[in-house]
N, C-alpha and C. Protein backbone atom coordinates (compact mmCIF):
# COMPACT_ATOMS: atom_id res chain seq x y z
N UNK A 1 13.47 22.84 -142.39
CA UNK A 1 14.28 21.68 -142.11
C UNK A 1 15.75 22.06 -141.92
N UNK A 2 15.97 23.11 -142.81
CA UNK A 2 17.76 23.53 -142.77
C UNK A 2 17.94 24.01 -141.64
N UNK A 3 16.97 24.46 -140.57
CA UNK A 3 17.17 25.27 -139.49
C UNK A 3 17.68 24.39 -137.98
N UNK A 4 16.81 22.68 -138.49
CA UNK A 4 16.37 21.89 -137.71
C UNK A 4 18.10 21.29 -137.66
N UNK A 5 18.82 21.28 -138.75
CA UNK A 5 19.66 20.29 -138.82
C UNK A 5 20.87 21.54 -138.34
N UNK A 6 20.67 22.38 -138.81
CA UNK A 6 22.14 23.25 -137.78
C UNK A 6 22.10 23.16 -136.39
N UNK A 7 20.38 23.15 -135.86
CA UNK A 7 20.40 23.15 -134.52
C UNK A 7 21.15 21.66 -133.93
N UNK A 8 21.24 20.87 -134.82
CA UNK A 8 21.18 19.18 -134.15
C UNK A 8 23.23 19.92 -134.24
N UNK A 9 23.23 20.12 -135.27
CA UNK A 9 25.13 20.43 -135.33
C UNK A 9 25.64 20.88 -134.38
N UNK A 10 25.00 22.16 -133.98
CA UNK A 10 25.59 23.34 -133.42
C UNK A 10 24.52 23.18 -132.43
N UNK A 11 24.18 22.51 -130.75
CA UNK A 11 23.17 21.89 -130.11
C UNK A 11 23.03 22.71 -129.29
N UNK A 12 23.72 24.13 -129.31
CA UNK A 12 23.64 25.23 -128.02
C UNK A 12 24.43 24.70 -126.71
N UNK A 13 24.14 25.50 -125.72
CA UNK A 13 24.79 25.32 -124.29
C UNK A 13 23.65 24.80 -123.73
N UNK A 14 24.55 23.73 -122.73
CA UNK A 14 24.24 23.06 -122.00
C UNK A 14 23.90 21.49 -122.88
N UNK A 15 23.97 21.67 -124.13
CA UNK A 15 23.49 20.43 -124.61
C UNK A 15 24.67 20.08 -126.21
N UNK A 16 24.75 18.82 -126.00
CA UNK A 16 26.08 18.14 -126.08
C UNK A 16 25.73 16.96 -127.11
N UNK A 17 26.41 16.46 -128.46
CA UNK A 17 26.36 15.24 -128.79
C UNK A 17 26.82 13.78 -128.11
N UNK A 18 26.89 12.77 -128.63
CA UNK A 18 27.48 12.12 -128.06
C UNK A 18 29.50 12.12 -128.05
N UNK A 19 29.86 12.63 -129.08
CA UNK A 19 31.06 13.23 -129.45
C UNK A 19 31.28 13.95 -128.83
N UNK A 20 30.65 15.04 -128.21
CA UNK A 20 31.09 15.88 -127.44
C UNK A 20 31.46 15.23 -125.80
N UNK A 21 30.17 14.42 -125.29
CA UNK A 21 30.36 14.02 -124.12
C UNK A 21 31.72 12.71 -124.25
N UNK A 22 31.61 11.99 -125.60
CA UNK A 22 32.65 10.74 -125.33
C UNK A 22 33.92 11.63 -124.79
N UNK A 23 34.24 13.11 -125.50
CA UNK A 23 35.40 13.74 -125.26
C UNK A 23 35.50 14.68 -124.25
N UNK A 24 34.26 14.75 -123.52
CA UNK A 24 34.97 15.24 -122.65
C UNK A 24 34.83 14.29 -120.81
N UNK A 25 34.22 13.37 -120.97
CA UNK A 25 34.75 12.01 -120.09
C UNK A 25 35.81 10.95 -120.44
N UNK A 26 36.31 11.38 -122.06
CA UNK A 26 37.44 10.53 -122.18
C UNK A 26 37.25 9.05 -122.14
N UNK A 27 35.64 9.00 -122.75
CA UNK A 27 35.26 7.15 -123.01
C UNK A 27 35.01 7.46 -124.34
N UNK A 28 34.62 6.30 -125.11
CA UNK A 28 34.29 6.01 -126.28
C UNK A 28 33.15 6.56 -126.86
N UNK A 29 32.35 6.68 -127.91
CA UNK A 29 31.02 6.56 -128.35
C UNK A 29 30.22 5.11 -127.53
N UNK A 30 31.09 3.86 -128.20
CA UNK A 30 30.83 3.21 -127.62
C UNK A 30 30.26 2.57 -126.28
N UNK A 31 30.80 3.30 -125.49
CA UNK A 31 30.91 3.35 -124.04
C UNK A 31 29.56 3.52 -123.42
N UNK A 32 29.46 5.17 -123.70
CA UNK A 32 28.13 6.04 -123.94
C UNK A 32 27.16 4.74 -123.95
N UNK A 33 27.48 4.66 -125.49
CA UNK A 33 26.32 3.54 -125.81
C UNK A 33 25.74 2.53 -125.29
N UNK A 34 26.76 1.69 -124.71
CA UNK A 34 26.26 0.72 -123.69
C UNK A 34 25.24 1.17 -122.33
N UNK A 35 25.98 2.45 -122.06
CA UNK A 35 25.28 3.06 -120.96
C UNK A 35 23.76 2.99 -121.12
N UNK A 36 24.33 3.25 -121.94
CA UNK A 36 22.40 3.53 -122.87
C UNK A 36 21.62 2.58 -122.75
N UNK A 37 22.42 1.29 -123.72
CA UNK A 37 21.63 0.05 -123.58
C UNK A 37 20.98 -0.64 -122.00
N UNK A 38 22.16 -0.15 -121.49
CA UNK A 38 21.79 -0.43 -119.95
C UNK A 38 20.35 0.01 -118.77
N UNK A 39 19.86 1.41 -119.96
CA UNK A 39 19.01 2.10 -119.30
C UNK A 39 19.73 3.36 -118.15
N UNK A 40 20.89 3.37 -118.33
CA UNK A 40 21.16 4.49 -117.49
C UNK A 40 21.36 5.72 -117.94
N UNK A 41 21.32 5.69 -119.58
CA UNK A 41 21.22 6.89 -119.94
C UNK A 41 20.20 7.10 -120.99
N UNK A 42 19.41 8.18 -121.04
CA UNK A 42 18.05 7.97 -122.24
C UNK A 42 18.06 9.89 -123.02
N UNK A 43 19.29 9.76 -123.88
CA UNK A 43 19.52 11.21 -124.32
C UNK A 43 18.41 11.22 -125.21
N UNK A 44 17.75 12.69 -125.51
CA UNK A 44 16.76 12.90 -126.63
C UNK A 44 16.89 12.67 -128.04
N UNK A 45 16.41 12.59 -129.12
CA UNK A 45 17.17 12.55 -130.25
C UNK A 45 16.46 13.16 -131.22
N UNK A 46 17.16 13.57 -132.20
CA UNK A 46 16.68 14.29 -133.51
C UNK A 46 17.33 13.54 -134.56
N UNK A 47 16.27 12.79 -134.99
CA UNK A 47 16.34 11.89 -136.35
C UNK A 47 17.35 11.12 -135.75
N UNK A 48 18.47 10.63 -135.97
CA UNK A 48 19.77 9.56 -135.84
C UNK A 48 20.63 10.12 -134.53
N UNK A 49 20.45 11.26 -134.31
CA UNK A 49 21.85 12.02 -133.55
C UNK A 49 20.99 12.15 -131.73
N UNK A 50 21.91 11.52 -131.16
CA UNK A 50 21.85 11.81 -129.50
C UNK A 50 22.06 13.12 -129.28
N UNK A 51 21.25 13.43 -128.79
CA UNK A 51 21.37 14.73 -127.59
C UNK A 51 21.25 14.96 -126.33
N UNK A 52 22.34 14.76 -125.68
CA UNK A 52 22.73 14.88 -124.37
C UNK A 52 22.52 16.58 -123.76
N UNK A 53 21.57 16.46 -122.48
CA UNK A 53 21.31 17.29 -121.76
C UNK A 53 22.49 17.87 -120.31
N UNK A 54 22.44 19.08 -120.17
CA UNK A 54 22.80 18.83 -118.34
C UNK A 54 22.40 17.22 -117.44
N UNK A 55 21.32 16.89 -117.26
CA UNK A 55 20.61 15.71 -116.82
C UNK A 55 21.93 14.63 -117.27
N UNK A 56 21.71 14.53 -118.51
CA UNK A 56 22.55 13.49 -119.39
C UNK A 56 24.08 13.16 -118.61
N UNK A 57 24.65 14.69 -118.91
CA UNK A 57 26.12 14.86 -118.15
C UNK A 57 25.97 14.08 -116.55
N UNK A 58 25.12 14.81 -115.60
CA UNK A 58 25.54 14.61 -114.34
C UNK A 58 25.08 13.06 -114.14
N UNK A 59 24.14 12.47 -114.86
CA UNK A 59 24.09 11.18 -114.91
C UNK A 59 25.25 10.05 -115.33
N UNK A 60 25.98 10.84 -115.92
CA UNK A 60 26.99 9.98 -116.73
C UNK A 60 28.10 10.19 -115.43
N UNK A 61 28.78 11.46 -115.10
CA UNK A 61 29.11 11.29 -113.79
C UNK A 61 29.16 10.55 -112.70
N UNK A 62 27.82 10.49 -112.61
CA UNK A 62 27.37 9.87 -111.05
C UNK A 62 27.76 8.42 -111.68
N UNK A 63 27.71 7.75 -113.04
CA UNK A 63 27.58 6.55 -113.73
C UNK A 63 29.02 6.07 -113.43
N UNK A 64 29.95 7.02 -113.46
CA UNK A 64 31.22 6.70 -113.73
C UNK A 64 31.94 6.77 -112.26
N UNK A 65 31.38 8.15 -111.04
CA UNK A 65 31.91 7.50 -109.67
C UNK A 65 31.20 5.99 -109.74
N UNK A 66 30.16 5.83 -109.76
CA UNK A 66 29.96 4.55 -109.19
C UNK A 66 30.86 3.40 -109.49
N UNK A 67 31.09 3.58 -110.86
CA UNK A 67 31.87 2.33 -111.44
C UNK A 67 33.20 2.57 -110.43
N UNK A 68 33.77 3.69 -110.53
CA UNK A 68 34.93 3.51 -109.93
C UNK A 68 35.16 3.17 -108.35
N UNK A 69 34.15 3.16 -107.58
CA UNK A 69 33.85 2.80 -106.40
C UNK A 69 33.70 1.24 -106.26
N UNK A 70 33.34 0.76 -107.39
CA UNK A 70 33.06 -0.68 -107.20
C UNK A 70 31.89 -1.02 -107.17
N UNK A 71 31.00 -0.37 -107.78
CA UNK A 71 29.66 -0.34 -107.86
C UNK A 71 28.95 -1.54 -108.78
N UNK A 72 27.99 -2.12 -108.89
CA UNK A 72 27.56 -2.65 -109.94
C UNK A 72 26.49 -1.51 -110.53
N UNK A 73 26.44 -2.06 -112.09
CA UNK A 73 25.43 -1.32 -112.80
C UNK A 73 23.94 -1.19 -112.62
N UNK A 74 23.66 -2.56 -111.95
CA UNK A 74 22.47 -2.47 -111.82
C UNK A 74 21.78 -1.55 -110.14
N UNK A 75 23.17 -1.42 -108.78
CA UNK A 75 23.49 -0.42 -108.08
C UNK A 75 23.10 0.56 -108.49
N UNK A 76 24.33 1.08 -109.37
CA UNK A 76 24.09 2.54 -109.92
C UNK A 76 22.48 3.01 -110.53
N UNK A 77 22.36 2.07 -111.42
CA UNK A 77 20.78 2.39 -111.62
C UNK A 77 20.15 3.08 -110.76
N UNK A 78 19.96 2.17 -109.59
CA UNK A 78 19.10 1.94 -108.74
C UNK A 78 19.19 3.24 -108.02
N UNK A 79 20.51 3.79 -107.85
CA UNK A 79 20.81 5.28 -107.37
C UNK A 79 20.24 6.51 -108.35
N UNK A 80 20.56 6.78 -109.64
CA UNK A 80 19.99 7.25 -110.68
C UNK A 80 18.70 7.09 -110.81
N UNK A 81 18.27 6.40 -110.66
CA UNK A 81 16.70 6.50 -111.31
C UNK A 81 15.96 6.61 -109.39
N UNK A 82 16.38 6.74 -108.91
CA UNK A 82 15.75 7.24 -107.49
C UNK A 82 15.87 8.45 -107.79
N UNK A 83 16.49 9.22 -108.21
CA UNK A 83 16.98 10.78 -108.25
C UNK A 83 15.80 11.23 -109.26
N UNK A 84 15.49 10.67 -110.17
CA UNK A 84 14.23 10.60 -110.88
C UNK A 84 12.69 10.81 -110.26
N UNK A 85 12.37 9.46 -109.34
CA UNK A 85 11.27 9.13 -109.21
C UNK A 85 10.76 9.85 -107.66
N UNK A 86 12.14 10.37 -107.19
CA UNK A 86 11.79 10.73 -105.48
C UNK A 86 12.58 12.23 -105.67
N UNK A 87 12.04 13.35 -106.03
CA UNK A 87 12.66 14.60 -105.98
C UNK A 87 12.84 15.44 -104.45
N UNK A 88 12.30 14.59 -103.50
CA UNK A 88 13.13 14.89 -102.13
C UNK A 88 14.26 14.31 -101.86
N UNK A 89 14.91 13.22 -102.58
CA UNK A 89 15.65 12.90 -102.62
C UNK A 89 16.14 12.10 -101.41
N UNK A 90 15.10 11.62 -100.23
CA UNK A 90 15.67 11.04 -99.33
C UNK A 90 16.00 10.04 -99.45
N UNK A 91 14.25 9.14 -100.45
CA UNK A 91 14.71 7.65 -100.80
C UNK A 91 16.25 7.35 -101.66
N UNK A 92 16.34 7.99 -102.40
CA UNK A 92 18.01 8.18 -102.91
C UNK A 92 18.85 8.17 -102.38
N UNK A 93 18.81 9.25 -101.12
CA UNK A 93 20.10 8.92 -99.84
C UNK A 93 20.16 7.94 -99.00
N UNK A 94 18.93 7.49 -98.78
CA UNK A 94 18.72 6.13 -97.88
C UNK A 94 19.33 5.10 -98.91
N UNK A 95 19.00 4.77 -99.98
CA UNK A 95 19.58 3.56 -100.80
C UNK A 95 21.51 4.27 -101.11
N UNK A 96 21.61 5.17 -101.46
CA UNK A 96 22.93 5.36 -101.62
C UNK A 96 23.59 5.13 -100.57
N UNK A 97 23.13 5.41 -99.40
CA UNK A 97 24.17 5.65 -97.77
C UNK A 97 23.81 4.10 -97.41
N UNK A 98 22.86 3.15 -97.59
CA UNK A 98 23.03 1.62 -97.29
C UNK A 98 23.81 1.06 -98.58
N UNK A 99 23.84 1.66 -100.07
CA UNK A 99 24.64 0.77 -100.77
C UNK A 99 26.37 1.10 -100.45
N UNK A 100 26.46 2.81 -99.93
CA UNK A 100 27.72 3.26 -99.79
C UNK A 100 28.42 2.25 -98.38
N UNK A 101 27.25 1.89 -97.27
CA UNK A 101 27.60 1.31 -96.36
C UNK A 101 28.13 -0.73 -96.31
N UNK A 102 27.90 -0.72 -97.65
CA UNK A 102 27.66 -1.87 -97.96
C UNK A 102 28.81 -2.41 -98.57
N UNK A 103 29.20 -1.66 -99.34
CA UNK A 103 30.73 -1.04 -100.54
C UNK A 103 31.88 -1.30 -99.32
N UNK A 104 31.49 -0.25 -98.31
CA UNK A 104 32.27 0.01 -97.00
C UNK A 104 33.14 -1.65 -96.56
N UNK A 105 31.88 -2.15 -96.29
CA UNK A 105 31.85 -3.52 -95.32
C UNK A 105 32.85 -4.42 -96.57
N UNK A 106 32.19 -4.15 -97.66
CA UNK A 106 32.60 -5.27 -98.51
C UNK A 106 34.45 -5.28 -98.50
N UNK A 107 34.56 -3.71 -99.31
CA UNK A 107 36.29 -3.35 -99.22
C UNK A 107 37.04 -3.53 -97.63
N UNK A 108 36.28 -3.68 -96.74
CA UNK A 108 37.31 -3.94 -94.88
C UNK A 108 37.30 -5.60 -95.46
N UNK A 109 36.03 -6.39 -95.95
CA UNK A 109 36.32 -7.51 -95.74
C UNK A 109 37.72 -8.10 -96.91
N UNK A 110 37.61 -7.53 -97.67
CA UNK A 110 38.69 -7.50 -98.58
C UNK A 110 39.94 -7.36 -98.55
N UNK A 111 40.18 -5.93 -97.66
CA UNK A 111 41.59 -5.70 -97.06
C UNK A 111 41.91 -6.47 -95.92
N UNK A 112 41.17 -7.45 -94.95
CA UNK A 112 41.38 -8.01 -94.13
C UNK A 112 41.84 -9.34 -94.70
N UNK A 113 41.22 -10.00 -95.94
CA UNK A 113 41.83 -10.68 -96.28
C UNK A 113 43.36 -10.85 -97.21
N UNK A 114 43.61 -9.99 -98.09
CA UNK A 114 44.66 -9.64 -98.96
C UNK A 114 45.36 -9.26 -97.49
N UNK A 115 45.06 -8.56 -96.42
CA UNK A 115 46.47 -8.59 -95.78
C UNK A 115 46.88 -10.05 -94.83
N UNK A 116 45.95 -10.91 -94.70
CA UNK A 116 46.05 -11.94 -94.02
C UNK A 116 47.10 -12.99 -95.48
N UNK A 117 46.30 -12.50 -96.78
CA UNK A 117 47.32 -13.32 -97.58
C UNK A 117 48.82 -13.06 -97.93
N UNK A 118 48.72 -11.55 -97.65
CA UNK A 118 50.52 -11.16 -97.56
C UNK A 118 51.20 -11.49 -96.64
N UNK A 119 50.77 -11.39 -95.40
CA UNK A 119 51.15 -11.70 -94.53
C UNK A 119 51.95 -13.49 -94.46
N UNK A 120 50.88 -14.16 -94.96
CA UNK A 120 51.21 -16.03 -95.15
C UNK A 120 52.04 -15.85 -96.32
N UNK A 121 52.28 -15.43 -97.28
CA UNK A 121 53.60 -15.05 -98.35
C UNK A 121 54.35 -14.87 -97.70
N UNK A 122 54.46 -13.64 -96.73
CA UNK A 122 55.85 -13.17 -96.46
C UNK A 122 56.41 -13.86 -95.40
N UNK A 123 55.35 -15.08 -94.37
CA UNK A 123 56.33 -16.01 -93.71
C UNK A 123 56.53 -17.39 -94.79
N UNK A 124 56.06 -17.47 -95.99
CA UNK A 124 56.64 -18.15 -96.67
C UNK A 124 57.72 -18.35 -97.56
N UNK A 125 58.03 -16.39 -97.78
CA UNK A 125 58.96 -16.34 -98.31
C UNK A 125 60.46 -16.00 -97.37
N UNK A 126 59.51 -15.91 -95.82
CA UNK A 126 61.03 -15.75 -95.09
C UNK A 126 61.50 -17.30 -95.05
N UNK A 127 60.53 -18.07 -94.69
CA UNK A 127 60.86 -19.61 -94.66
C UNK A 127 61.40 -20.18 -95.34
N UNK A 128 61.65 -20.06 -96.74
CA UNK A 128 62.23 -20.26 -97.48
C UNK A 128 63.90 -19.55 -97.88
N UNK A 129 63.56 -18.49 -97.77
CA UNK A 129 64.85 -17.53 -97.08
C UNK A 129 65.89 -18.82 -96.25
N UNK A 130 65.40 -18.86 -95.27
CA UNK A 130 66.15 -18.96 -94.03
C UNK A 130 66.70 -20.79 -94.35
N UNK A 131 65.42 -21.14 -95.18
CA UNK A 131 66.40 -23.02 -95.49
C UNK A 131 67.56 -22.74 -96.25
N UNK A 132 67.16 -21.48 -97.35
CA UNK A 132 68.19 -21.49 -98.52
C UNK A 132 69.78 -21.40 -98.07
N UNK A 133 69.38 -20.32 -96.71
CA UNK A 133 70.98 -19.77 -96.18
C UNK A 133 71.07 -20.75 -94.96
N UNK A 134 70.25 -22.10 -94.70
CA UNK A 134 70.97 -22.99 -93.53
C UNK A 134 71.34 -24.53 -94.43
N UNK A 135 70.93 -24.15 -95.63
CA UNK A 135 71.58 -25.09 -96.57
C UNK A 135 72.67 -24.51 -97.11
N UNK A 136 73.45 -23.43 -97.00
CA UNK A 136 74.49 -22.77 -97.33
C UNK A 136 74.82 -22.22 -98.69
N UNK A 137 73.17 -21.70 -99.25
CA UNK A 137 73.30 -21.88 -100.59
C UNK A 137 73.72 -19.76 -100.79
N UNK A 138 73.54 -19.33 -101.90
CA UNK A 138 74.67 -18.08 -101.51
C UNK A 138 73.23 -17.35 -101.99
N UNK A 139 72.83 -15.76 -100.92
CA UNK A 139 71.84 -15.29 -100.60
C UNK A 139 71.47 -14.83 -102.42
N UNK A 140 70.31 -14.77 -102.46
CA UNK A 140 69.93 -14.50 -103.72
C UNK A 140 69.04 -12.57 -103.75
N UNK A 141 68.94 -12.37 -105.02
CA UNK A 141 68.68 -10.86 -105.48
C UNK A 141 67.51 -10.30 -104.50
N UNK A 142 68.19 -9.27 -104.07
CA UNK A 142 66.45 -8.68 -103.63
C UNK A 142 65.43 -8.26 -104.71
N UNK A 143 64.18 -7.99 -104.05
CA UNK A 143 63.47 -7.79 -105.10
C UNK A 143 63.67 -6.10 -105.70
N UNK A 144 64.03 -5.30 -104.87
CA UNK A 144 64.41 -4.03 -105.20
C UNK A 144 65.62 -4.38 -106.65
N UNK A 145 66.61 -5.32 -106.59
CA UNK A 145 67.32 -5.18 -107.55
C UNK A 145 66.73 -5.94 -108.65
N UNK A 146 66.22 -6.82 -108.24
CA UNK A 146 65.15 -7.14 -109.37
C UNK A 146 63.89 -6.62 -110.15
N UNK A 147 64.04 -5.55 -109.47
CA UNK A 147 62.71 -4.18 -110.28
C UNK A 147 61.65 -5.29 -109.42
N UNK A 148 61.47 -5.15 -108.56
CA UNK A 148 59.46 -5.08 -107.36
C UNK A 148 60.17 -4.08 -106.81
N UNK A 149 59.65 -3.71 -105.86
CA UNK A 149 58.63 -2.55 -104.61
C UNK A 149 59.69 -3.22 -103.25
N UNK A 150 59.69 -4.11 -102.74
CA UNK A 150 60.34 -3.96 -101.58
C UNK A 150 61.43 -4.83 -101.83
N UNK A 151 62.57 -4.63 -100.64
CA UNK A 151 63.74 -5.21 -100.79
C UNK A 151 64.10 -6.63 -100.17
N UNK A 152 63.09 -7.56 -99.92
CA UNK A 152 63.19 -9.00 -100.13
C UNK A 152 63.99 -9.21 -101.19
N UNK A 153 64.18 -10.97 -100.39
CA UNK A 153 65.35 -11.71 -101.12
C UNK A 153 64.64 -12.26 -102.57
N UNK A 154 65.07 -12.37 -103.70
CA UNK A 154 63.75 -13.12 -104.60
C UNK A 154 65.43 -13.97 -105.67
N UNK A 155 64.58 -15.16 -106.47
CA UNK A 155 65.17 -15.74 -107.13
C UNK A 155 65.91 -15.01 -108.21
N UNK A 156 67.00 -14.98 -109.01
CA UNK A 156 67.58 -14.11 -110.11
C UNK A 156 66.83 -14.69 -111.36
């Protein structure tokens, strides 16, 4: 048994607690954990203690581009556990390259709108501009001196 429990301590290479992986992706235990609950991650265990594999790592990876892409979880799954069940890996690229194409469409439709809404701001805020100084009122702070990003006129 004493042999069993150094191995769980000291887990060798390539294989990692959950402490080890929270620190070196820089998430929580917590975090991990949810992953878990989610089904996207299924580390081995000895008695109480997770043991995270290679597998484990690049799963958690792929877990975390996705999120940052804008992925949903149940997405990502769906990418992960193809990598599983299809070791040619095409069905995986076919669902990744239609969900990646999909992501695509979604973020153009997004930036087409946020710039259509800056755009109606910034003739609202010239419009407003231009009554303030034909009502003769005295030009007000840009936003540069007001700590924003560009040098529009803005209220003090």
């Amino acid at each position: 048994m004493a042999g069993n429990a150094a191995s769980v301590l000291d887990p060798g290479p390539g294989i990692c607690t959950i402490g080890d992986l929270a620190t070196e992706f820089t998430l929580s235990p917590r975090a991990i954990r949810f992953y878990e609950d989610a089904g996207l991650l299924n580390p081995a265990r000895a008695g109480t203690t997770r043991i995270y594999t290679y597998r484990d790592r690049a799963r958690l990876k792929l877990i975390l581009r996705g999120k940052r892409l804008g992925f949903s979880l149940a997405a990502i799954k769906t990418f992960v556990d193809l990598y599983d069940a299809d070791r040619t890996q095409q069905r995986q690229l076919a669902a990744t390259l239609d969900g990646v194409r999909n992501r695509i469409a979604e973020l153009e439709q997004q930036l087409a709108d946020l710039t259509l809404t800056l755009a109606e701001l910034r003739d609202i805020e010239t419009e407003i501009i231009a009554f303030r100084q034909a009502a003769g009122h005295p030009p007000l702070l840009t936003r540069a001196s007001a700590g924003t990003r560009s040098g529009k006129d803005v209220e003090p």
